[in-house]
Protein backbone atom coordinates (compact mmCIF):
# COMPACT_ATOMS: atom_id res chain seq x y z
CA UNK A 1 -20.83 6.46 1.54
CA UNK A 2 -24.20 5.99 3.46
CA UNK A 3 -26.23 9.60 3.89
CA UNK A 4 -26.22 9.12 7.41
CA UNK A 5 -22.17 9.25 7.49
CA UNK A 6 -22.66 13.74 6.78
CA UNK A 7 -22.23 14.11 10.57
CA UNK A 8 -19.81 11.24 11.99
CA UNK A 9 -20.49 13.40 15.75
CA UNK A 10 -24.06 11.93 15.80
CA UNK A 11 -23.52 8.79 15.02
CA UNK A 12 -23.75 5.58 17.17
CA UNK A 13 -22.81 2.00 17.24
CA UNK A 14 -22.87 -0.20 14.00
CA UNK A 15 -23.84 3.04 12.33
CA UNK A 16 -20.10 4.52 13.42
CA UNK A 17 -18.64 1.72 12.60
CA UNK A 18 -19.87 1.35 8.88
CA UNK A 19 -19.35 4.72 8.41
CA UNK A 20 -15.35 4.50 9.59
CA UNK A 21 -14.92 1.03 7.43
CA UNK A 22 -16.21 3.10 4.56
CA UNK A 23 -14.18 5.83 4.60
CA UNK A 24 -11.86 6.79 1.61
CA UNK A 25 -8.64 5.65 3.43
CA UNK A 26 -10.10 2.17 4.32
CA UNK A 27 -10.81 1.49 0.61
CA UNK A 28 -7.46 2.21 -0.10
CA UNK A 29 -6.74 -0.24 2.99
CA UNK A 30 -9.02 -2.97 1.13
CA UNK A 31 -7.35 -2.17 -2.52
CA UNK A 32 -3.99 -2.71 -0.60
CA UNK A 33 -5.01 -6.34 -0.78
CA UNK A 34 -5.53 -6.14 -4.69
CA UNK A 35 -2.10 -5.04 -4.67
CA UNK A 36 -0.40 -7.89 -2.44
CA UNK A 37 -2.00 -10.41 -4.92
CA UNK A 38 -1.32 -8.37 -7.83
CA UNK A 39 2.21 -8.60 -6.83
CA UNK A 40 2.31 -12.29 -6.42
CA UNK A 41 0.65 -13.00 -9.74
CA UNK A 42 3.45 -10.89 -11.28
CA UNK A 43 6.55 -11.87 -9.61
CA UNK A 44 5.85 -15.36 -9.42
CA UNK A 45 6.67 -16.06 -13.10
CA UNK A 46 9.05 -13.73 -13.71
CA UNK A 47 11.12 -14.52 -10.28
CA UNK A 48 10.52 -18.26 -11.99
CA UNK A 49 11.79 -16.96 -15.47
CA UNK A 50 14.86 -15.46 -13.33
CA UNK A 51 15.51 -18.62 -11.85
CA UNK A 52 15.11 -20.94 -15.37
CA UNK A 53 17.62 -18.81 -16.87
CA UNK A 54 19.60 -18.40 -14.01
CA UNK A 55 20.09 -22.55 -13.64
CA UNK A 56 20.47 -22.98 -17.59
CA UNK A 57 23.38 -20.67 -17.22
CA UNK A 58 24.84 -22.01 -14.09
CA UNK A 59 24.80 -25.94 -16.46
CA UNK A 60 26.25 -24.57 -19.57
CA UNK A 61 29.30 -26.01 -21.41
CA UNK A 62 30.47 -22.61 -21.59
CA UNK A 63 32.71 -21.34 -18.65
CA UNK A 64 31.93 -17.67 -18.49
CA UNK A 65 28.13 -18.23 -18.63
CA UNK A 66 28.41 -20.90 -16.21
CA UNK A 67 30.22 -18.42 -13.66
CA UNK A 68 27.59 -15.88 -14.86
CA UNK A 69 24.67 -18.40 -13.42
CA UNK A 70 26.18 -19.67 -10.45
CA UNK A 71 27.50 -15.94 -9.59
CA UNK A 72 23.91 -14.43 -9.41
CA UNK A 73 22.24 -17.38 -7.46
CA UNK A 74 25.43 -17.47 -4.69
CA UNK A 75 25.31 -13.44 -4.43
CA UNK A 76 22.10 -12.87 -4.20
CA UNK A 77 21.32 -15.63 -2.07
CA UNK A 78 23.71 -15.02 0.18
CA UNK A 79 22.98 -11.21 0.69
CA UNK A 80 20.01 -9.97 3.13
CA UNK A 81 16.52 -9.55 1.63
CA UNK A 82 16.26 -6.40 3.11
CA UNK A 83 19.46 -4.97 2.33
CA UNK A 84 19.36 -6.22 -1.16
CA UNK A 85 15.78 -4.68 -1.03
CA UNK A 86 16.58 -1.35 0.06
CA UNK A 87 20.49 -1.32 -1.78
CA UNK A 88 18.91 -2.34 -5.24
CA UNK A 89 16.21 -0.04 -5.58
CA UNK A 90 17.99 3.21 -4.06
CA UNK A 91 20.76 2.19 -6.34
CA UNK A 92 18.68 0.96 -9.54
CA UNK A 93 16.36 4.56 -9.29
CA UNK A 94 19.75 6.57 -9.11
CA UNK A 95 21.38 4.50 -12.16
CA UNK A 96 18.47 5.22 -14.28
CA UNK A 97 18.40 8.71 -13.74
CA UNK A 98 22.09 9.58 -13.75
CA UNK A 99 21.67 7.96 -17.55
CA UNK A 100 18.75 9.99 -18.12
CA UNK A 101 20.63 13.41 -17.11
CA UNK A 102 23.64 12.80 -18.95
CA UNK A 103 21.66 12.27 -22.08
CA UNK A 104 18.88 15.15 -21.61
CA UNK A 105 21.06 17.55 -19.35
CA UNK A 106 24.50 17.53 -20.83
CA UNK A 107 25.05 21.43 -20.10
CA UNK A 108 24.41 20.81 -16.38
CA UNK A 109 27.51 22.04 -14.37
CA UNK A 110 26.50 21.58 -10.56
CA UNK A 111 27.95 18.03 -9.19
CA UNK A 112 25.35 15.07 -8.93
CA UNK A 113 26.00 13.97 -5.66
CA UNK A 114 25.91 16.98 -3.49
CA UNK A 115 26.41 15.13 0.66
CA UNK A 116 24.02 13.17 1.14
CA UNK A 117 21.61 14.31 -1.77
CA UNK A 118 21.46 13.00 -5.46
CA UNK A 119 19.92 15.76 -7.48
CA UNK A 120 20.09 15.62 -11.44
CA UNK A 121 17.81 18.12 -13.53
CA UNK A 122 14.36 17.94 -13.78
CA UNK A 123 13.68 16.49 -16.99
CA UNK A 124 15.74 13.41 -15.68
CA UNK A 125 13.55 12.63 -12.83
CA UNK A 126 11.88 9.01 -12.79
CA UNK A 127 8.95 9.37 -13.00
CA UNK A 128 8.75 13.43 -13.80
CA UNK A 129 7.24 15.43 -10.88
CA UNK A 130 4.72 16.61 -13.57
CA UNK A 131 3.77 13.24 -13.89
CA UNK A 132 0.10 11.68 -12.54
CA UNK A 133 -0.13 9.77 -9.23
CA UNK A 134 -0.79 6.75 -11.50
CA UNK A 135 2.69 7.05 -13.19
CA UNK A 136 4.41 7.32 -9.99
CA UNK A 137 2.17 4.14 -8.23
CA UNK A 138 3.44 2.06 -11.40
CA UNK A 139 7.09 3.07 -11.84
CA UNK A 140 7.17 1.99 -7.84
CA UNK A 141 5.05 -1.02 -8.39
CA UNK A 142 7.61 -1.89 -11.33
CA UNK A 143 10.93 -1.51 -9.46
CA UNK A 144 9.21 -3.74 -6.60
CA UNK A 145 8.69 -6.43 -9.09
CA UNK A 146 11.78 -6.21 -10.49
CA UNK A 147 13.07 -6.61 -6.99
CA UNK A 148 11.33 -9.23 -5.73
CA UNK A 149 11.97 -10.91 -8.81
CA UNK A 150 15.75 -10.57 -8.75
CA UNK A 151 15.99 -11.86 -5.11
CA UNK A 152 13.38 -15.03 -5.17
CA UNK A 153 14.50 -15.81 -8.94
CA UNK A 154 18.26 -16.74 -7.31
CA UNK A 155 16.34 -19.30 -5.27
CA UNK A 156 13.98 -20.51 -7.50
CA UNK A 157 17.39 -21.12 -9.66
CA UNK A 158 19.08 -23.15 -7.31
CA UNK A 159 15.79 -24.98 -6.68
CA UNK A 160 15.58 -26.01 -10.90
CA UNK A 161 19.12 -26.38 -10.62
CA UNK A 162 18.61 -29.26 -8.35
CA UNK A 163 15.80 -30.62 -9.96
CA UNK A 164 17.72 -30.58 -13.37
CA UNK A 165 20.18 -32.99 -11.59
CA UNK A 166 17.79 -35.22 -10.02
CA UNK A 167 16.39 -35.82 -13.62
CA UNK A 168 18.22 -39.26 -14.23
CA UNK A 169 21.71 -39.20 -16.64
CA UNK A 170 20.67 -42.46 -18.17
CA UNK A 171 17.24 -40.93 -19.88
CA UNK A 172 19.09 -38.60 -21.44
CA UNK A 173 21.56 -40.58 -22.79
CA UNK A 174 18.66 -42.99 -24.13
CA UNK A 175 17.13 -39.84 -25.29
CA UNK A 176 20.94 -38.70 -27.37
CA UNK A 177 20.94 -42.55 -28.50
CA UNK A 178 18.21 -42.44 -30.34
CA UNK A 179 19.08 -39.39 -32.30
CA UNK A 180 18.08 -36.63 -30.28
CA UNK A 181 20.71 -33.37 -29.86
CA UNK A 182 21.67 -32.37 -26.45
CA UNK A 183 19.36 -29.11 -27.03
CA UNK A 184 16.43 -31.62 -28.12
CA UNK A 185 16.81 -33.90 -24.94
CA UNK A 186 16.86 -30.61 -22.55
CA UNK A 187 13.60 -29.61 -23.62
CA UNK A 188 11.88 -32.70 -24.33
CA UNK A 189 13.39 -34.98 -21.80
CA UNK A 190 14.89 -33.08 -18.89
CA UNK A 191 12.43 -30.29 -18.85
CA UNK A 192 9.34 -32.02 -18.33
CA UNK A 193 10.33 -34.30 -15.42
CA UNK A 194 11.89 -31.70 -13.50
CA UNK A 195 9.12 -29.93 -12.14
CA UNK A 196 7.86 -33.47 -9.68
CA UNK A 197 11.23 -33.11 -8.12
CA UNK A 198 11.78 -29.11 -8.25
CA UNK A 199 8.19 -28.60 -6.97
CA UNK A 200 8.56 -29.31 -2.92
CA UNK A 201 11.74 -26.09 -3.31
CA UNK A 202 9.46 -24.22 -5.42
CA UNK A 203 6.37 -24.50 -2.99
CA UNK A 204 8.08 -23.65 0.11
CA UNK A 205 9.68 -20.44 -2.20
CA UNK A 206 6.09 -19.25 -2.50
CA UNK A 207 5.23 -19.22 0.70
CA UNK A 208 8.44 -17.36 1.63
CA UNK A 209 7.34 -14.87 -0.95
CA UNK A 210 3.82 -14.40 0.43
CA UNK A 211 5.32 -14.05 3.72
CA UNK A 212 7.57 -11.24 1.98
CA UNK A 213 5.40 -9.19 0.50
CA UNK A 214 5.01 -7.02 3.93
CA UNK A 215 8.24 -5.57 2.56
CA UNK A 216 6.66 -3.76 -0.25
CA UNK A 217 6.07 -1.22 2.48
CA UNK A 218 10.10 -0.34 2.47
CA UNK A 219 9.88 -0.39 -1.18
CA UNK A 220 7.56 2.61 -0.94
CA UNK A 221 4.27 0.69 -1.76
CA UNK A 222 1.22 1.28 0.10
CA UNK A 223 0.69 -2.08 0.61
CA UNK A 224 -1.50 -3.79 3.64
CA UNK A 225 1.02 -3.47 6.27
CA UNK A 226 1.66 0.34 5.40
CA UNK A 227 -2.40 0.90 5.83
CA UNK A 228 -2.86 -1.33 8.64
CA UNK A 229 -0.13 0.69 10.94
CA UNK A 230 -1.82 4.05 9.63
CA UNK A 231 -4.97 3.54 10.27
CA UNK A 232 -4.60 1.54 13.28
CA UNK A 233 -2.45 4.10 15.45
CA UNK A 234 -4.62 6.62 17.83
CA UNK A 235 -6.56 9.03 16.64
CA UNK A 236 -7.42 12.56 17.95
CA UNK A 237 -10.71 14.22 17.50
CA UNK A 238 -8.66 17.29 16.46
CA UNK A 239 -7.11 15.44 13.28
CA UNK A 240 -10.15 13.01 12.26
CA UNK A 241 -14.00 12.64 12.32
CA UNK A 242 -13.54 9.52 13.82
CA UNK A 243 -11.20 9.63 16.57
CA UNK A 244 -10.31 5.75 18.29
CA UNK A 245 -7.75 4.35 20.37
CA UNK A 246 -4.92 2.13 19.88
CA UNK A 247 -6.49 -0.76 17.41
CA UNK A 248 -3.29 -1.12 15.42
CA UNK A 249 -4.34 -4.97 17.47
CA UNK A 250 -7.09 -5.44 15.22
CA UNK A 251 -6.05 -4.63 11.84
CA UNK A 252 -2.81 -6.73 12.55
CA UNK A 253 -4.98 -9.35 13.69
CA UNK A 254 -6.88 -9.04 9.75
CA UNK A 255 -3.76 -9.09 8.44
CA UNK A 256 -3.12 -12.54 10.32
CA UNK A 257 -6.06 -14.17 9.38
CA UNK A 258 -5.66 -13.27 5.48
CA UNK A 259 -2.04 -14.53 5.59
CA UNK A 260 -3.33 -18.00 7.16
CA UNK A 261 -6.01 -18.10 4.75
CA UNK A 262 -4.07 -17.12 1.50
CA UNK A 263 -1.53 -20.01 2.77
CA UNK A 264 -4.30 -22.38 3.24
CA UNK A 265 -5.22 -22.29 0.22
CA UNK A 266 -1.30 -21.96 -1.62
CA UNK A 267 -1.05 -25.61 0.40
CA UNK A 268 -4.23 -27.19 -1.28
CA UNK A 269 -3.66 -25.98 -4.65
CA UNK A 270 0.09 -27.41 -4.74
CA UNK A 271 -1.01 -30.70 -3.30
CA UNK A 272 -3.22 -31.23 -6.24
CA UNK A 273 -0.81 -29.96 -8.74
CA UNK A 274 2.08 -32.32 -6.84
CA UNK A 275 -0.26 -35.21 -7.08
CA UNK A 276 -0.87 -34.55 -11.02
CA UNK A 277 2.72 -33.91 -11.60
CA UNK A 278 3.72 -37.17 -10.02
CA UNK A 279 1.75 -38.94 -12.79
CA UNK A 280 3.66 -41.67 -14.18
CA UNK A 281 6.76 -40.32 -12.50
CA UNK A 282 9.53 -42.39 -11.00
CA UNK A 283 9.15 -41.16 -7.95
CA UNK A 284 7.54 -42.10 -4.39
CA UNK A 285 4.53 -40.20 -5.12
CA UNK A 286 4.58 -41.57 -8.67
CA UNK A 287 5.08 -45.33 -7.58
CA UNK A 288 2.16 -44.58 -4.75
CA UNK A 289 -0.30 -44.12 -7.86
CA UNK A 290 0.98 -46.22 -9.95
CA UNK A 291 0.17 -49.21 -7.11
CA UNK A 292 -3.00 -48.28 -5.99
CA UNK A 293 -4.33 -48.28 -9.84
């Protein structure tokens, strides 16, 4: 912080004002952003893993695993985000460390649930309370993940699903003609082509998850929105060296114009990977190409 920024009561103008951007709890507001794409480059794979596995079971030959598949993407799709949000976590925290306490405390006599608490011994807390602030940012980070995942890889899964059955029957009975197993012309045939027609599902999917992310701030993740609300609200002399109004406007209004901007560029991006996956496709886009060559 700038050497002028010792006495915030003397200062004026753009000299306040670069002195109350720089303060520590704004770069925590700007490394809130680092988190919000941290989180998308995590749980866009996995949520897509989720999803893959979730439609392979949904197809297979196999009954129970087929039940298994299309259970998880009709449950979770048809419950809440934000009750499945705050019901998993609560309940996924509590499961681990009711496993934890019957393996580390098994001479513990006091009942678990006690009302409305949960209390197990300390030794089966997740993360421990001796634990660093890192540990704690992490295992919160993780379960939000894991979360997100869960939820968006149900609809990526009935997205692929789709796809998998646009693919056309009769390629993959050329493909089994020619020799091929039905595990050989899944991966080599139906696989590949998938993608042109799962892609439009999958694209508006990740800009539903973009527009989720504010809900890492129910998760317990100091994310943007957390920040933006705390630093935005009124402040009083009494509590801060640099006391303000209202401007919980402004920050919102940030928040706004990186959302638009971030979205901006999602749209370009999948337009050019649309156009390259529609290479030599049978589809409309593929057909548009393959007449203006």
């Amino acid at each position: 912080m700038f050497s002028y920024c010792a006495d915030p009561a003397t200062l004026e103008g753009l000299q306040w004002l670069s002195c109350y951007l720089t303060t520590g709890k704004h770069l925590s507001f700007y490394a809130s952003f680092g988190t919000v794409l941290l989180l998308l480059a995590v749980t866009a794979p996995v949520s897509l893993g989720f999803g893959f596995a979730g439609a392979m079971a949904a197809r297979a030959r196999l009954t129970p695993l087929s039940w298994l598949g299309k259970g998880y993407i009709a449950i979770v799709r048809g419950v809440p985000d934000i009750a499945f949000f705050l019901f998993f976590v609560i309940a996924l925290d509590q499961g681990i460390e009711y496993l934890l306490h019957q393996v580390r405390c098994p001479d513990w006599t006091d009942p678990i649930r006690q009302g409305a608490d949960f209390v197990v011994c300390d030794s089966a807390k997740m993360p421990l309370n001796s634990s660093p602030q890192w540990i704690h940012e992490v295992y919160g980070f993780s379960l939000a993940v894991l979360t997100f995942a869960i939820v968006f890889g149900a609809f990526a899964g009935n997205v692929l699903q789709g796809a998998m059955n646009s693919v056309p029957r009769g390629q993959i009975e050329t493909a089994e003609a020619y020799g091929m197993t039905h595990r050989q012309a899944f991966w080599r045939i139906l696989v590949p082509q998938m993608w042109i027609y799962a892609l439009p599902g999958l694209s508006n999917l990740w800009m539903v998850l973009i527009k989720a992310t504010p809900l890492l701030f129910l998760l317990g993740v100091e994310d943007i929105v957390y920040w933006a609300r705390e630093l935005g609200a009124s402040k009083q002399a009494r509590f801060t060296d640099y006391p303000h109004g209202d401007w919980r406007m402004w920050y919102f209004l940030a928040l706004l114009i990186f959302y638009l901007a971030f979205t901006r560029v999602s749209e370009i991006v999948l337009d050019r990977l649309t156009l390259k996956l529609s290479h030599g496709q049978a589809t409309v886009g593929g057909e548009a190409q393959r007449k203006a060559a």
